[in-house]
N, C-alpha and C. Protein backbone atom coordinates (compact mmCIF):
# COMPACT_ATOMS: atom_id res chain seq x y z
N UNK A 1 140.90 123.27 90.97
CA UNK A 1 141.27 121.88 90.97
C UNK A 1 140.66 121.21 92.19
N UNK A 2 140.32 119.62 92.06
CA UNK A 2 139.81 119.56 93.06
C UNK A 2 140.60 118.78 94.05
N UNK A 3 140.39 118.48 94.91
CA UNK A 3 140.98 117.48 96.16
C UNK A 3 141.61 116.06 95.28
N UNK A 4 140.63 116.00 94.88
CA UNK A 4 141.30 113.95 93.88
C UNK A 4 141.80 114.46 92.83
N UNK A 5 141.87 115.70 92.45
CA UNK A 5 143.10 115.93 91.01
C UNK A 5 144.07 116.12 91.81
N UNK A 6 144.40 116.78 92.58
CA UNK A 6 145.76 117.34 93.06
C UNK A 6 146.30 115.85 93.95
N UNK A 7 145.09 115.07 94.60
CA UNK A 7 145.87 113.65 95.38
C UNK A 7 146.37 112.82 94.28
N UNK A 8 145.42 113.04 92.62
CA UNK A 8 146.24 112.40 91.50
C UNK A 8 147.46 112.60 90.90
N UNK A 9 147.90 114.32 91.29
CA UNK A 9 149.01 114.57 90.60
C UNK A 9 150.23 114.68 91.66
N UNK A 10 149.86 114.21 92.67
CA UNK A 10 150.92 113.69 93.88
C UNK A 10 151.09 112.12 93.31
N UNK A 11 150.11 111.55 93.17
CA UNK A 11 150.37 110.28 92.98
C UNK A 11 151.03 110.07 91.56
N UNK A 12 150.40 110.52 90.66
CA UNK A 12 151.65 110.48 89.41
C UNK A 12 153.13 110.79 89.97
N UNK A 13 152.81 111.66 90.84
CA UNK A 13 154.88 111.88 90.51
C UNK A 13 155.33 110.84 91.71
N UNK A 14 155.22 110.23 92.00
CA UNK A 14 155.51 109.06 92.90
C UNK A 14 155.69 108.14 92.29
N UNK A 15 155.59 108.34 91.20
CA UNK A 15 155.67 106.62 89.96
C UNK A 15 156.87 107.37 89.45
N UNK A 16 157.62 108.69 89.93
CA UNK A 16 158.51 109.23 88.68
C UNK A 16 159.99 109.37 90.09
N UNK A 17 159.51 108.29 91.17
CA UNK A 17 160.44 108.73 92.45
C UNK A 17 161.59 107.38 91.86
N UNK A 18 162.89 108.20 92.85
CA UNK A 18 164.09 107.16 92.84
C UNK A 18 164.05 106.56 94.20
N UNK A 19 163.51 105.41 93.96
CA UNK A 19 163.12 104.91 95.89
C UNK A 19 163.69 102.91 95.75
N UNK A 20 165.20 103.00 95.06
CA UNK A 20 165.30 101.74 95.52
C UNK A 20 165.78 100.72 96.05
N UNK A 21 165.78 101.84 97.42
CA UNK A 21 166.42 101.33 98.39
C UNK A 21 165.13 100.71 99.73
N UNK A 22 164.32 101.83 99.68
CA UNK A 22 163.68 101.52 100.77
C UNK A 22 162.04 100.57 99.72
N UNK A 23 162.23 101.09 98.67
CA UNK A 23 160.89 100.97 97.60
C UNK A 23 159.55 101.39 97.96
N UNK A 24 159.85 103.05 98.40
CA UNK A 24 158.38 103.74 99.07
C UNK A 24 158.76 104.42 98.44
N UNK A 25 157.89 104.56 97.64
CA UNK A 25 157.61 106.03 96.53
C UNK A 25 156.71 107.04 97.29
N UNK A 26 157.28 108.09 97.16
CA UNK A 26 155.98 109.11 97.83
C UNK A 26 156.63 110.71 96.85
N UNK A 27 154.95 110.82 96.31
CA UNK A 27 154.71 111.80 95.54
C UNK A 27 154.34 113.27 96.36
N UNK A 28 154.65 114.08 95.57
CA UNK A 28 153.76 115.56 96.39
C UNK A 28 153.34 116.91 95.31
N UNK A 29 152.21 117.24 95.63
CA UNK A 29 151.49 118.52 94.40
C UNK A 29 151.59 119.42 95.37
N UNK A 30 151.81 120.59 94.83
CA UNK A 30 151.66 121.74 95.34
C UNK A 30 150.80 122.60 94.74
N UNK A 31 149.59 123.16 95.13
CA UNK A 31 148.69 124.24 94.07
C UNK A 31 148.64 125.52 94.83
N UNK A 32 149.14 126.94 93.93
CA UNK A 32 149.47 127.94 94.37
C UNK A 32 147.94 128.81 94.82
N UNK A 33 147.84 130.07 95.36
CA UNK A 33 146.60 130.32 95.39
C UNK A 33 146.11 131.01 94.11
N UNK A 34 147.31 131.11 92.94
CA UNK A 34 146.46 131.28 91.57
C UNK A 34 146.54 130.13 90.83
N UNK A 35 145.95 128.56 91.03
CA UNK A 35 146.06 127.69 90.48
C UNK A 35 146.71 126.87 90.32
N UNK A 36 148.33 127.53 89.96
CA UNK A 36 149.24 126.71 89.18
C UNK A 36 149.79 125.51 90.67
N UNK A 37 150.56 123.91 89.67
CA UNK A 37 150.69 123.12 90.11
C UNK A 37 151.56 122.96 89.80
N UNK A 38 153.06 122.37 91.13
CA UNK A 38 154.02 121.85 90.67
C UNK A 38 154.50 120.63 91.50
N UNK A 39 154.98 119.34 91.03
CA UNK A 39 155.40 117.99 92.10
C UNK A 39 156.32 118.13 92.35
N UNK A 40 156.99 116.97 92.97
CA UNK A 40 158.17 116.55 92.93
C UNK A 40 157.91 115.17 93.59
N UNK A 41 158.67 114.21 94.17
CA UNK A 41 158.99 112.92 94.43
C UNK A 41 160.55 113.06 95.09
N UNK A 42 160.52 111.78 95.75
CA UNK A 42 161.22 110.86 96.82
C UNK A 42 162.56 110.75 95.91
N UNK A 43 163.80 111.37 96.25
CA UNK A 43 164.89 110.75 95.45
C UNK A 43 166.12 109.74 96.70
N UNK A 44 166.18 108.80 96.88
CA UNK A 44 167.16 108.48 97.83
C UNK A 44 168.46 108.48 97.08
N UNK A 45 169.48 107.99 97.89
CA UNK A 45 170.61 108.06 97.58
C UNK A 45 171.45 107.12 98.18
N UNK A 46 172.32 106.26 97.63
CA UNK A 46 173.20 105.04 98.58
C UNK A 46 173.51 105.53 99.80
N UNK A 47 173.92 106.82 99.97
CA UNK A 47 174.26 107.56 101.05
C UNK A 47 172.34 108.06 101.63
N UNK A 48 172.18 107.05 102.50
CA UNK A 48 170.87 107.46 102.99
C UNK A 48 170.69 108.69 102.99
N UNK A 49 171.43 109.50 103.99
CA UNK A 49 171.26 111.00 104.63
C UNK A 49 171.14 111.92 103.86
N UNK A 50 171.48 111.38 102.47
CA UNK A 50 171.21 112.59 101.30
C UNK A 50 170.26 112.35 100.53
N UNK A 51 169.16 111.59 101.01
CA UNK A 51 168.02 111.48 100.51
C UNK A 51 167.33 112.77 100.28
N UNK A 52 166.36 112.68 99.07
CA UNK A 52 165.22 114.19 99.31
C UNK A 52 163.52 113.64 99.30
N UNK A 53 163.50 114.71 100.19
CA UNK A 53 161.77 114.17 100.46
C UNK A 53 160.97 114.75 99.41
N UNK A 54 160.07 114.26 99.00
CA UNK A 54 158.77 114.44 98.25
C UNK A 54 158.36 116.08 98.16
N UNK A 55 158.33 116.29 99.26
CA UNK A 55 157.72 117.23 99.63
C UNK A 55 158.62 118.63 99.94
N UNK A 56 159.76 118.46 99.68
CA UNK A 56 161.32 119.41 99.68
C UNK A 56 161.56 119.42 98.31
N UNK A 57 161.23 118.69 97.43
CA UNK A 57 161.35 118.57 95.91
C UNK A 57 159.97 119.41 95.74
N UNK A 58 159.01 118.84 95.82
CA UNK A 58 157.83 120.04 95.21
C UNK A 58 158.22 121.74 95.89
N UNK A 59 158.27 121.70 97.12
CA UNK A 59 158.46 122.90 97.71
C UNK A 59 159.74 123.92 97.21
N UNK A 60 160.87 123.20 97.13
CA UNK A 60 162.03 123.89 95.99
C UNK A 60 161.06 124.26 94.64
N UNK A 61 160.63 123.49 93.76
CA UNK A 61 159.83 123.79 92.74
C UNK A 61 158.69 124.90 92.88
N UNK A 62 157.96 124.74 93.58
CA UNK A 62 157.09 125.97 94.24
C UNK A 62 157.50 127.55 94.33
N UNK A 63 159.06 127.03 94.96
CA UNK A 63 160.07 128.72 95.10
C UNK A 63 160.06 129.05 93.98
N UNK A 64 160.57 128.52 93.20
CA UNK A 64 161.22 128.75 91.76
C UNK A 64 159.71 129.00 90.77
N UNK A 65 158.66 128.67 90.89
CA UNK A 65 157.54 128.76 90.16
C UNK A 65 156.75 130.03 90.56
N UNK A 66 156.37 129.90 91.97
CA UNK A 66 155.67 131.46 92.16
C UNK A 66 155.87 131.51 93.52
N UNK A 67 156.80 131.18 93.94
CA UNK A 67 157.28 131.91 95.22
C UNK A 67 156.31 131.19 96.66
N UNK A 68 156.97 130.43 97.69
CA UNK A 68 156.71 129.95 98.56
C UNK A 68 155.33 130.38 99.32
N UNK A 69 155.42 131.75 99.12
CA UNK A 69 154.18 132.78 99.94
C UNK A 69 152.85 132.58 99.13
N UNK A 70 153.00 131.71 98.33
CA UNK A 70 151.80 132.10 97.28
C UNK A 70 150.86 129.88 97.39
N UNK A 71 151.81 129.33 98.21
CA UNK A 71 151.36 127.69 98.36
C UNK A 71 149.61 127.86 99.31
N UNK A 72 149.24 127.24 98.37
CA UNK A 72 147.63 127.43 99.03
C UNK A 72 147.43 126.07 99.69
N UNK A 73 147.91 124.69 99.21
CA UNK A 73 148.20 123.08 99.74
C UNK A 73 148.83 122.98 99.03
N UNK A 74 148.80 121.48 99.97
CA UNK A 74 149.71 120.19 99.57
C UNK A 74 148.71 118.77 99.61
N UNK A 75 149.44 118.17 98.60
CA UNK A 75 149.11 116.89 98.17
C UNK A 75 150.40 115.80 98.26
N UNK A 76 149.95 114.96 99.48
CA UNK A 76 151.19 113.94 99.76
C UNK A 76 150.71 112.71 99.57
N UNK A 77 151.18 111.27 98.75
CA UNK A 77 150.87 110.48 98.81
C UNK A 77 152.12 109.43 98.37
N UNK A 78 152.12 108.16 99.16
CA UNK A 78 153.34 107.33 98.95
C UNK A 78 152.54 105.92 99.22
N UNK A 79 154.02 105.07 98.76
CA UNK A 79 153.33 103.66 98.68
C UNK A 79 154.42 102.80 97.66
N UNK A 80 153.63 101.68 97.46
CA UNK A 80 154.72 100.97 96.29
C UNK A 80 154.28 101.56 94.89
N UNK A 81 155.17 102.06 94.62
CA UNK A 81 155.84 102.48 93.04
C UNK A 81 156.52 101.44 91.95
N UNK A 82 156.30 100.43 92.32
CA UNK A 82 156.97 99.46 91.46
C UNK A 82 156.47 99.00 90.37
N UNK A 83 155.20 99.42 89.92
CA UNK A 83 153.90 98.43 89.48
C UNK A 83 153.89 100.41 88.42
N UNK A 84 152.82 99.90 87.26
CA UNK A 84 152.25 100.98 86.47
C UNK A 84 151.55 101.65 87.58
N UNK A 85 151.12 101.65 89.16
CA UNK A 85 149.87 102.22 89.59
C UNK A 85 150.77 102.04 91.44
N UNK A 86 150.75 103.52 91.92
CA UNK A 86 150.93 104.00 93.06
C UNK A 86 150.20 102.66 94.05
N UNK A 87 150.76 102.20 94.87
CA UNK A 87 149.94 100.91 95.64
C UNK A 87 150.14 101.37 97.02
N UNK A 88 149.19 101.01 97.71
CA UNK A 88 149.15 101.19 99.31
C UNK A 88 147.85 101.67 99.97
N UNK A 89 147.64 101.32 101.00
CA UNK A 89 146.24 101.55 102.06
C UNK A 89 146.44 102.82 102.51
N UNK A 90 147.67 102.79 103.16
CA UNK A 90 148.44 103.87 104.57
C UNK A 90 148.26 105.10 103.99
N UNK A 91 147.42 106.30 104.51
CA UNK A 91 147.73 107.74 103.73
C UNK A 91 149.19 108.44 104.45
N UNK A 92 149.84 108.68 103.85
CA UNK A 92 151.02 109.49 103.82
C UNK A 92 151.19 110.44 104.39
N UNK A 93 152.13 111.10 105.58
CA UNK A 93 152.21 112.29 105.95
C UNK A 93 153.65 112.74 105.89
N UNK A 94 153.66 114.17 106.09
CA UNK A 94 154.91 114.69 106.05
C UNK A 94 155.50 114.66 107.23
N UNK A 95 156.85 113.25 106.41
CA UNK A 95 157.92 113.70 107.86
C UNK A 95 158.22 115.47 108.76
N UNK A 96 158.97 114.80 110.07
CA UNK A 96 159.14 116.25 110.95
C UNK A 96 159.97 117.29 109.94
N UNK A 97 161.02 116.96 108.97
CA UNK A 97 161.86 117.87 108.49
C UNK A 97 160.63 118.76 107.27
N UNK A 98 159.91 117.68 106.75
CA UNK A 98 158.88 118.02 106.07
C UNK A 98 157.96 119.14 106.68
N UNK A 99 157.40 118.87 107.36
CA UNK A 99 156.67 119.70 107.92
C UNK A 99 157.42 121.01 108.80
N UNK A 100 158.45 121.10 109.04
CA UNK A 100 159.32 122.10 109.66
C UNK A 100 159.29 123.39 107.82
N UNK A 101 159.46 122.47 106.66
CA UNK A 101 159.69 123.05 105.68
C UNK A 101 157.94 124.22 105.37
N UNK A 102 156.94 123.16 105.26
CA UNK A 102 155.75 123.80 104.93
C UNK A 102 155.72 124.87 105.78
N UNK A 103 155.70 124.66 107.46
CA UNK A 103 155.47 125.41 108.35
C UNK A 103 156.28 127.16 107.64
N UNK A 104 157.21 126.97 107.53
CA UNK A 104 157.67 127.78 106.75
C UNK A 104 156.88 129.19 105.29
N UNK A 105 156.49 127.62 104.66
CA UNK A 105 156.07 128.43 103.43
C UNK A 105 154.37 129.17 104.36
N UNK A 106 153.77 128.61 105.04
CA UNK A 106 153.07 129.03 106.08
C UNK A 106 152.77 130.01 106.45
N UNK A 107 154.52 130.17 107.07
CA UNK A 107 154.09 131.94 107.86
C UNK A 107 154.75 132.63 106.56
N UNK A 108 155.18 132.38 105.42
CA UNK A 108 155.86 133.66 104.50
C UNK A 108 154.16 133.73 103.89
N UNK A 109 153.38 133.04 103.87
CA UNK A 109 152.08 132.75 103.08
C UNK A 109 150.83 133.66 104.16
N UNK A 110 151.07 133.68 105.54
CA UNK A 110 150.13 134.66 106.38
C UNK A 110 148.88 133.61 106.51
N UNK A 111 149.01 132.34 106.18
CA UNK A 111 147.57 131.10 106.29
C UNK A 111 147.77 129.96 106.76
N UNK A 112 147.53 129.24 107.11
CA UNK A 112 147.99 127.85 107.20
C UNK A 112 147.35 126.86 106.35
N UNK A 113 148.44 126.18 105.72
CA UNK A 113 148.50 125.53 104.83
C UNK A 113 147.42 124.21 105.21
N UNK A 114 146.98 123.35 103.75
CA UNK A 114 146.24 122.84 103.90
C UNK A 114 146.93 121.67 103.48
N UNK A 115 147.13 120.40 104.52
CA UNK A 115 147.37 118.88 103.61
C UNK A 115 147.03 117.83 103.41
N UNK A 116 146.81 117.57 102.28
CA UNK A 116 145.76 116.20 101.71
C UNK A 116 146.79 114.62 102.33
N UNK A 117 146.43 114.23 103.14
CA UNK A 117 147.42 113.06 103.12
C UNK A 117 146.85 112.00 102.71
N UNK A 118 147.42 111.56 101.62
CA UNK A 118 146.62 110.27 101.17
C UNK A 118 147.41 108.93 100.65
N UNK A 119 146.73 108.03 100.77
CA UNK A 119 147.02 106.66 100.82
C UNK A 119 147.77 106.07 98.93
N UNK A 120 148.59 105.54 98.67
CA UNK A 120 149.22 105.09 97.52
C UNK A 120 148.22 104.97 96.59
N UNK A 121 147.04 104.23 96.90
CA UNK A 121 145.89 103.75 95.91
C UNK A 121 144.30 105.33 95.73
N UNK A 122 144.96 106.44 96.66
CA UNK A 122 144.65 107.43 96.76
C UNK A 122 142.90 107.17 97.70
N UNK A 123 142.77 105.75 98.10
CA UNK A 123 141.48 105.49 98.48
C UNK A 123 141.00 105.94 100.21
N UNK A 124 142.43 106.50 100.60
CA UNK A 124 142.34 107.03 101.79
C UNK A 124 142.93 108.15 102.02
N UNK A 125 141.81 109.53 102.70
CA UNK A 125 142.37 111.01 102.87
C UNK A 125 142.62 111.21 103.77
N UNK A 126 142.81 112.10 104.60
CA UNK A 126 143.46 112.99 105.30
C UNK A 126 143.37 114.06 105.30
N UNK A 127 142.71 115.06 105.66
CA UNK A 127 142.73 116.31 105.54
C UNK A 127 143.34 116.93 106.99
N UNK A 128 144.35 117.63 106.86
CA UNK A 128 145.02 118.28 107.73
C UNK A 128 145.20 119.59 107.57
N UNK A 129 146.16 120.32 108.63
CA UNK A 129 146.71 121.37 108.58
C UNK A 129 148.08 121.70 109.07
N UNK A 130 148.87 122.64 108.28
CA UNK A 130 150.26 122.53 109.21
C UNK A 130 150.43 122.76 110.40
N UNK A 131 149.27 123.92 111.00
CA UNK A 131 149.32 124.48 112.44
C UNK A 131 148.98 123.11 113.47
N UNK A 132 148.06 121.77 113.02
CA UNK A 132 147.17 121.18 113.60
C UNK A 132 148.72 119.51 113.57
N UNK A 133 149.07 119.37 112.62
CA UNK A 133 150.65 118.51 112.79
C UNK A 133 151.90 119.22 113.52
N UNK A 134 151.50 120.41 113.38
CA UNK A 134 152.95 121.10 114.05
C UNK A 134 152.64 122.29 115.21
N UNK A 135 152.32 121.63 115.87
CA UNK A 135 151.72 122.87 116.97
C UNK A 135 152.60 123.87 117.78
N UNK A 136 152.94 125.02 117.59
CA UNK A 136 153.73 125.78 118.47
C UNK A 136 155.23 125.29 117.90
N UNK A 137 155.12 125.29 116.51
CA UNK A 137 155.97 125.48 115.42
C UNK A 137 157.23 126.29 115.29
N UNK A 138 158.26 126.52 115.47
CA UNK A 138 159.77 127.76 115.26
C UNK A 138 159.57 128.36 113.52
N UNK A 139 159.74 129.50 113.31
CA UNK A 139 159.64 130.03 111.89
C UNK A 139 159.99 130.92 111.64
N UNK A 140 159.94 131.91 110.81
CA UNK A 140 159.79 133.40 110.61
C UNK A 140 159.46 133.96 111.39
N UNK A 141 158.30 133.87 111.62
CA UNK A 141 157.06 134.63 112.54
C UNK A 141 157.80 134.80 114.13
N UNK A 142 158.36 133.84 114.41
CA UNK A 142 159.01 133.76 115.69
C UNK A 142 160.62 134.36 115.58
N UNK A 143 161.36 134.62 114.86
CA UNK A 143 162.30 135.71 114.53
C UNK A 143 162.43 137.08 114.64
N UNK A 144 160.84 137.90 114.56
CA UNK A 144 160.84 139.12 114.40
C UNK A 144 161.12 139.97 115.61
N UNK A 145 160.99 139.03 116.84
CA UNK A 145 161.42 139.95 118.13
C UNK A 145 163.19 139.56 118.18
N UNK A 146 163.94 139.38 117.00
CA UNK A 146 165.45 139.20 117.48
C UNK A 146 165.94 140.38 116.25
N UNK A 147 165.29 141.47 115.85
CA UNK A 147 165.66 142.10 114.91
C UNK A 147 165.88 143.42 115.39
């Protein structure tokens, strides 16, 4: 798959987010390192704090599909969702709780993850990494001397 399919199938599920409170839709793809792809999207909630991120929705989905250790990227993209068509300039990144999560699938994965951050109208990328947003990161990996 390539880079603009997977920033497309972040951006589809961002048209499928519950965002209307703040009205920022933000989509997220996950592609495993045997292919397979799974999203999720932005659900808020009247009760702010129980909002779910984009990217905690694909990543739950990911567990349940082929197992966290197996996430090769991510595809994040948000914007206005109001319209038939994902809207926005700004490319998208994963909040700190977000990225505390990938960092995760990360070290169970032995690679560092790769993330597309891209803009609502998908016309702006980002190519990142979790090690390179989250530097000197807490995880797994840092657990094994308390065992």
């Amino acid at each position: 798959m390539t880079e603009q399919e997977l920033i497309a199938r972040a951006r589809g599920a961002a048209l499928k987010a519950y965002a209307p409170y703040s009205g920022f839709s933000v989509g997220c793809a996950i592609e495993s390192v045997d292919g397979e792809i799974v999203t999720g999207a932005n659900l808020e909630n009247a009760c702010y704090r129980l909002g779910l991120c984009a990217e905690q929705s694909a990543l739950t989905t990911a567990q349940h599909a082929f197992g966290l250790d197996k996430v090769k990227r991510i595809a994040v993209a948000g914007g206005d969702g109001s319209g038939d068509a994902l809207a926005g300039a700004a490319p998208v990144t994963p909040c700190g709780g977000c990225r505390q999560a990938i960092l995760e699938a990360a070290h169970l994965a032995g690679r560092d993850i790769v993330i597309l951050a891209a803009s609502g109208d998908g016309e702006a990328v980002e190519r990142l990494t979790i090690e390179a947003i989250l530097p000197h990161g807490f995880g797994p990996k840092n657990l094994e001397d308390g065992a």
